[in-house]
N, C-alpha and C. Protein backbone atom coordinates (compact mmCIF):
# COMPACT_ATOMS: atom_id res chain seq x y z
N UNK A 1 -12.44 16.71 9.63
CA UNK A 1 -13.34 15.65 9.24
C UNK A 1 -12.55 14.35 9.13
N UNK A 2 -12.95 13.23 9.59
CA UNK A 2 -12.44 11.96 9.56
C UNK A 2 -12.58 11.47 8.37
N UNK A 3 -11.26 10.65 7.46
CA UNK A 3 -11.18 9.84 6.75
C UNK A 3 -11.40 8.57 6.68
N UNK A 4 -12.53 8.56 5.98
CA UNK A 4 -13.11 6.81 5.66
C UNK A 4 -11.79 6.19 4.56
N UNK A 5 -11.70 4.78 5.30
CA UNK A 5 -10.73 4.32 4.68
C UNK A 5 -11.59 2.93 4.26
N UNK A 6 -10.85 2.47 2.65
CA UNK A 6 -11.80 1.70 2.10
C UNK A 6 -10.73 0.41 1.62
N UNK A 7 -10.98 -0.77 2.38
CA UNK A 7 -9.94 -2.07 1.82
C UNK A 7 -10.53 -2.06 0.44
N UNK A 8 -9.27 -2.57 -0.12
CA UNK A 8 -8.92 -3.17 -1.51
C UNK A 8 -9.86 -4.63 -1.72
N UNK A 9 -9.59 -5.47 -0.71
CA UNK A 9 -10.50 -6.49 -0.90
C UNK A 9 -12.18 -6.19 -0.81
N UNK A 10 -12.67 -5.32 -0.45
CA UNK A 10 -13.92 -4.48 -0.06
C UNK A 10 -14.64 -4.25 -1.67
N UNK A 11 -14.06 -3.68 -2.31
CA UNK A 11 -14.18 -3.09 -3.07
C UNK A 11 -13.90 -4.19 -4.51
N UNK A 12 -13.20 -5.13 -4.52
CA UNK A 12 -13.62 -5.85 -5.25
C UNK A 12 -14.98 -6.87 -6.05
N UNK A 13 -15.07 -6.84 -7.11
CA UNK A 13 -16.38 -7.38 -7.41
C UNK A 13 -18.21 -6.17 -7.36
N UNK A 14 -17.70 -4.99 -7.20
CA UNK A 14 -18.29 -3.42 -6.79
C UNK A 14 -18.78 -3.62 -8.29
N UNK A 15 -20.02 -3.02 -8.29
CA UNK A 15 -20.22 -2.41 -10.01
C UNK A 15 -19.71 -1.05 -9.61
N UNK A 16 -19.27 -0.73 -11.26
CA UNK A 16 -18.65 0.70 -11.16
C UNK A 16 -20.16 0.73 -12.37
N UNK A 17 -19.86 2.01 -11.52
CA UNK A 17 -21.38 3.30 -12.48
C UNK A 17 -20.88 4.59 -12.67
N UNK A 18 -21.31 5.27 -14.13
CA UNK A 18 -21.34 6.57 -14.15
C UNK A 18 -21.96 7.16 -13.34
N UNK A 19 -21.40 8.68 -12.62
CA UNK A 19 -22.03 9.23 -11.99
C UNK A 19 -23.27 10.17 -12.64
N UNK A 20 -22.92 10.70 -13.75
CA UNK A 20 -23.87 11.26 -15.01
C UNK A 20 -25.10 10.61 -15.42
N UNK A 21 -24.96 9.76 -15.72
CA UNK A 21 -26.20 9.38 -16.61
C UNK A 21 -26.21 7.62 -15.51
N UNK A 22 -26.08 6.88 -14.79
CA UNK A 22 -25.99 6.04 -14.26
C UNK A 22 -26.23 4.69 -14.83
N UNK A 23 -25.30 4.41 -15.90
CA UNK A 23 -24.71 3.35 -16.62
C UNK A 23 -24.08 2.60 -15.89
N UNK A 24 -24.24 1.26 -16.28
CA UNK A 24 -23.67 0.46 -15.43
C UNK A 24 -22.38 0.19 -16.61
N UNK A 25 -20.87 -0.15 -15.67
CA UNK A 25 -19.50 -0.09 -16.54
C UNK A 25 -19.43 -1.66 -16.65
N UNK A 26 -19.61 -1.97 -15.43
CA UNK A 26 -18.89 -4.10 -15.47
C UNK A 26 -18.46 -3.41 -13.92
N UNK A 27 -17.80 -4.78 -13.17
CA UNK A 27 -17.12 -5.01 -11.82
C UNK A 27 -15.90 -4.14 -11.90
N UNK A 28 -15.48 -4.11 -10.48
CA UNK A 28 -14.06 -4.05 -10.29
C UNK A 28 -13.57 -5.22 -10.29
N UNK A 29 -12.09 -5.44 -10.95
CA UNK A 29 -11.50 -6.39 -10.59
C UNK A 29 -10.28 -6.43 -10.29
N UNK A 30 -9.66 -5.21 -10.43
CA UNK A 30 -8.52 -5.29 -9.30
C UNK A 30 -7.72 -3.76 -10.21
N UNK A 31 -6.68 -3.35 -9.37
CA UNK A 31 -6.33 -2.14 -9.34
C UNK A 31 -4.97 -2.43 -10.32
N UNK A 32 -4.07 -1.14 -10.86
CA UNK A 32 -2.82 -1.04 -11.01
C UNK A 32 -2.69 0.12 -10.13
N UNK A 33 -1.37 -0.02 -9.83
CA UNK A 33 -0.79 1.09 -8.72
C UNK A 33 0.28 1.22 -8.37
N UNK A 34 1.25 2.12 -8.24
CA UNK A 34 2.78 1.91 -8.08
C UNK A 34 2.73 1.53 -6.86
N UNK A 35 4.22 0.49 -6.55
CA UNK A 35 4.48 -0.34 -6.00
C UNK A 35 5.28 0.60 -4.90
N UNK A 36 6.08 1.24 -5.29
CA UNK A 36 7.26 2.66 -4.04
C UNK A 36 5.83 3.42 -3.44
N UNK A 37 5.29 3.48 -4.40
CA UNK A 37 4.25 4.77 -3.36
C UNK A 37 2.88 4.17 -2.97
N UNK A 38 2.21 3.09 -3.57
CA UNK A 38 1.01 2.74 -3.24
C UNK A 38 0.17 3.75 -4.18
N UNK A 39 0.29 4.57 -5.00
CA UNK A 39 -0.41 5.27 -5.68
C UNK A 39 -1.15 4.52 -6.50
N UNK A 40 -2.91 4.53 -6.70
CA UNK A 40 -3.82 4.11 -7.64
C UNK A 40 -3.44 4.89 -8.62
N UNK A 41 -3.25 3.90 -9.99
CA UNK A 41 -3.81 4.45 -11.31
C UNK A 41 -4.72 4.55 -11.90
N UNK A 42 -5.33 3.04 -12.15
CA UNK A 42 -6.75 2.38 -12.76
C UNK A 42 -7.22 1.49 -12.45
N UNK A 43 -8.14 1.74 -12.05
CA UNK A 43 -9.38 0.39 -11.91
C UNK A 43 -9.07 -0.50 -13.18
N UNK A 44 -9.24 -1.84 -13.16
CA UNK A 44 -9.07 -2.41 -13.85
C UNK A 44 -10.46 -3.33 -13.73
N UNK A 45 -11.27 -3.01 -15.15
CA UNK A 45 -12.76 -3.48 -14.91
C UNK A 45 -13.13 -4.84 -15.62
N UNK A 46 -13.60 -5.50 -14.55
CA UNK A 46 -14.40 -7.19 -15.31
C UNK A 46 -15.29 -6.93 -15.83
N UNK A 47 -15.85 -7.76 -16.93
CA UNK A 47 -17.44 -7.32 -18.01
C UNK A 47 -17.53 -6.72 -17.80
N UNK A 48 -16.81 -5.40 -18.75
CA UNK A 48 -17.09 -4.35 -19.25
C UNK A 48 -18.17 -4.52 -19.78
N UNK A 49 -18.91 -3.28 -19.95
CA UNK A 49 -20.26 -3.23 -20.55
C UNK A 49 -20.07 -2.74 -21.89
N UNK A 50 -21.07 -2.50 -22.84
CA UNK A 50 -21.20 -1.93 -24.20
C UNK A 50 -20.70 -0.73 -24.03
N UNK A 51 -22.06 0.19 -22.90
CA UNK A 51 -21.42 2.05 -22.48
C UNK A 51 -19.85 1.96 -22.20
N UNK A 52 -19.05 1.32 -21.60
CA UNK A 52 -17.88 1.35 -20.94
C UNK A 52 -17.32 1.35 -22.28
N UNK A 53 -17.08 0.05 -23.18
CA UNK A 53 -16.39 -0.51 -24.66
C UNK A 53 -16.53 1.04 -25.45
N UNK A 54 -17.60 1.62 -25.51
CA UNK A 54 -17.98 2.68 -26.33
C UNK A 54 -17.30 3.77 -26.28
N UNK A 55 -16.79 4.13 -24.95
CA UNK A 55 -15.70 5.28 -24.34
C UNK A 55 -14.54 4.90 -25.10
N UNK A 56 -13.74 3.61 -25.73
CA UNK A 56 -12.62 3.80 -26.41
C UNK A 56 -11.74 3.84 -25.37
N UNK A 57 -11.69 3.40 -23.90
CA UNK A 57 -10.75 3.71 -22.76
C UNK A 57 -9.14 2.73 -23.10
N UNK A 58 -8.01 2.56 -22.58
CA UNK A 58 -7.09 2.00 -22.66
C UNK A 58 -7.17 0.41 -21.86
N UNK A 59 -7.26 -0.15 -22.17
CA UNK A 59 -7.29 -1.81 -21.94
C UNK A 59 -5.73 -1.98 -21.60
N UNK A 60 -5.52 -3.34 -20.73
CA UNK A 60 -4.28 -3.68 -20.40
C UNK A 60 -4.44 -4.92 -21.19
N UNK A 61 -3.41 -5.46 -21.06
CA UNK A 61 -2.52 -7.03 -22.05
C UNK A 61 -3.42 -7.73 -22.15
N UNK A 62 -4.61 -7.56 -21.28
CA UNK A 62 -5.09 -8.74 -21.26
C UNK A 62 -7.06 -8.34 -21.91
N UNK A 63 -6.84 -7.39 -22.13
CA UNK A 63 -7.98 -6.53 -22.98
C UNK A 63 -8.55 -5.65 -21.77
N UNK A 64 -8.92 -6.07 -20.44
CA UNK A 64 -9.46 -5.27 -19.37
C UNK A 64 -9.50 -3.88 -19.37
N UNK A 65 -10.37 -3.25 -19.51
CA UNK A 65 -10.65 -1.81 -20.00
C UNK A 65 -10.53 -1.05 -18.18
N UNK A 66 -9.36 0.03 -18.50
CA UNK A 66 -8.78 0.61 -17.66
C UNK A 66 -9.27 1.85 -17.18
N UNK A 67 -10.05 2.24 -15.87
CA UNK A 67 -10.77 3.72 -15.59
C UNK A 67 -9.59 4.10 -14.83
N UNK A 68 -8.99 5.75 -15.69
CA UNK A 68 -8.54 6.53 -14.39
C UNK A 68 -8.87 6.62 -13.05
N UNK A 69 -7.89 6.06 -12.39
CA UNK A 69 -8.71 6.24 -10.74
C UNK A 69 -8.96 7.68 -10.36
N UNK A 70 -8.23 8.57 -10.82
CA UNK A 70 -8.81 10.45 -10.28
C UNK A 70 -10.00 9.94 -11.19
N UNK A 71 -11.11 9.01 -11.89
CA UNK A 71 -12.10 9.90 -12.16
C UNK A 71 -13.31 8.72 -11.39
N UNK A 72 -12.63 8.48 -9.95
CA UNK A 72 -13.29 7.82 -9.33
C UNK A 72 -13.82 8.85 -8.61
N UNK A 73 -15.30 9.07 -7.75
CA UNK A 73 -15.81 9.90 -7.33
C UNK A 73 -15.97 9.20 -5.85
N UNK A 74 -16.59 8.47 -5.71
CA UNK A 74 -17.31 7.96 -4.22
C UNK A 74 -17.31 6.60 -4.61
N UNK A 75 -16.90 5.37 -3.41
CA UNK A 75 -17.25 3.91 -2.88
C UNK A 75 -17.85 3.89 -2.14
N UNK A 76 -18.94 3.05 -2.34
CA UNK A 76 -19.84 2.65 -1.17
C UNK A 76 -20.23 1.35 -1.38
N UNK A 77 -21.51 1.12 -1.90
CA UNK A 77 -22.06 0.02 -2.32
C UNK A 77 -21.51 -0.18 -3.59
N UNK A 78 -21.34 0.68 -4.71
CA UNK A 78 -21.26 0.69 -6.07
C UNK A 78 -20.15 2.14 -5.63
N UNK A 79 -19.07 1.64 -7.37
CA UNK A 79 -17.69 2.50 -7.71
C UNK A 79 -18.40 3.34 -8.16
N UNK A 80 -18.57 5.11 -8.15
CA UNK A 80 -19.40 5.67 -8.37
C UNK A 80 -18.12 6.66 -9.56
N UNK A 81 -18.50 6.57 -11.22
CA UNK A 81 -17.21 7.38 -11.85
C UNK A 81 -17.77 8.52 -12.78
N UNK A 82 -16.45 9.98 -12.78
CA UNK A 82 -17.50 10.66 -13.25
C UNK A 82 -16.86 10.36 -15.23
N UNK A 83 -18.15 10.16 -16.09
CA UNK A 83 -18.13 10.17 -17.30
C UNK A 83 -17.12 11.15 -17.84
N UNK A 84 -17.35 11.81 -17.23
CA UNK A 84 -16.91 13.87 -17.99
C UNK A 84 -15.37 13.76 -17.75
N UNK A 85 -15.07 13.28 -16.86
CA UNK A 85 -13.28 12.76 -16.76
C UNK A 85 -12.54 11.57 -17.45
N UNK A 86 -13.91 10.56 -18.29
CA UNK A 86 -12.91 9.47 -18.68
C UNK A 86 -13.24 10.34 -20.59
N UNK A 87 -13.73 11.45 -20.97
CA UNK A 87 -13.80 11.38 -22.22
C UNK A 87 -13.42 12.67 -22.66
């Protein structure tokens, strides 16, 4: 099966949604990721929402509330994440 490959710039400005209950989180706004390997860590999300704030997730320096990228499920139109992995 062929791998869909998805730019970084693509995917910016995306609402991220639970896949569970389909809450809206806030935007993407840009990734952390090691620099030697290219490995994603976390989405790093713009207007966060209330549901998102409510999870208690890890924020970076700058408050931006941080989703594990393994609990990213599917990109398409919208970051599609599953709930059951960020809690």
């Amino acid at each position: 099966m062929a791998e869909n490959k998805v730019r970084a710039k693509n995917v910016f400005g995306k609402m991220v949604i639970s896949e569970e209950t389909g809450k809206k989180y806030g935007v993407v706004g840009n990734f952390d990721f090691i620099t030697e390997s290219g490995e994603l860590l976390n989405v790093v999300v713009d207007g966060a929402t209330k549901s998102l704030a409510d999870l208690n997730l890890k924020a970076d320096e700058r408050g931006k509330i941080l989703i594990p990228f393994n609990a990213v499920k599917s990109i398409g139109d919208f970051v599609i994440v599953s709930e059951n992995e960020l809690v």
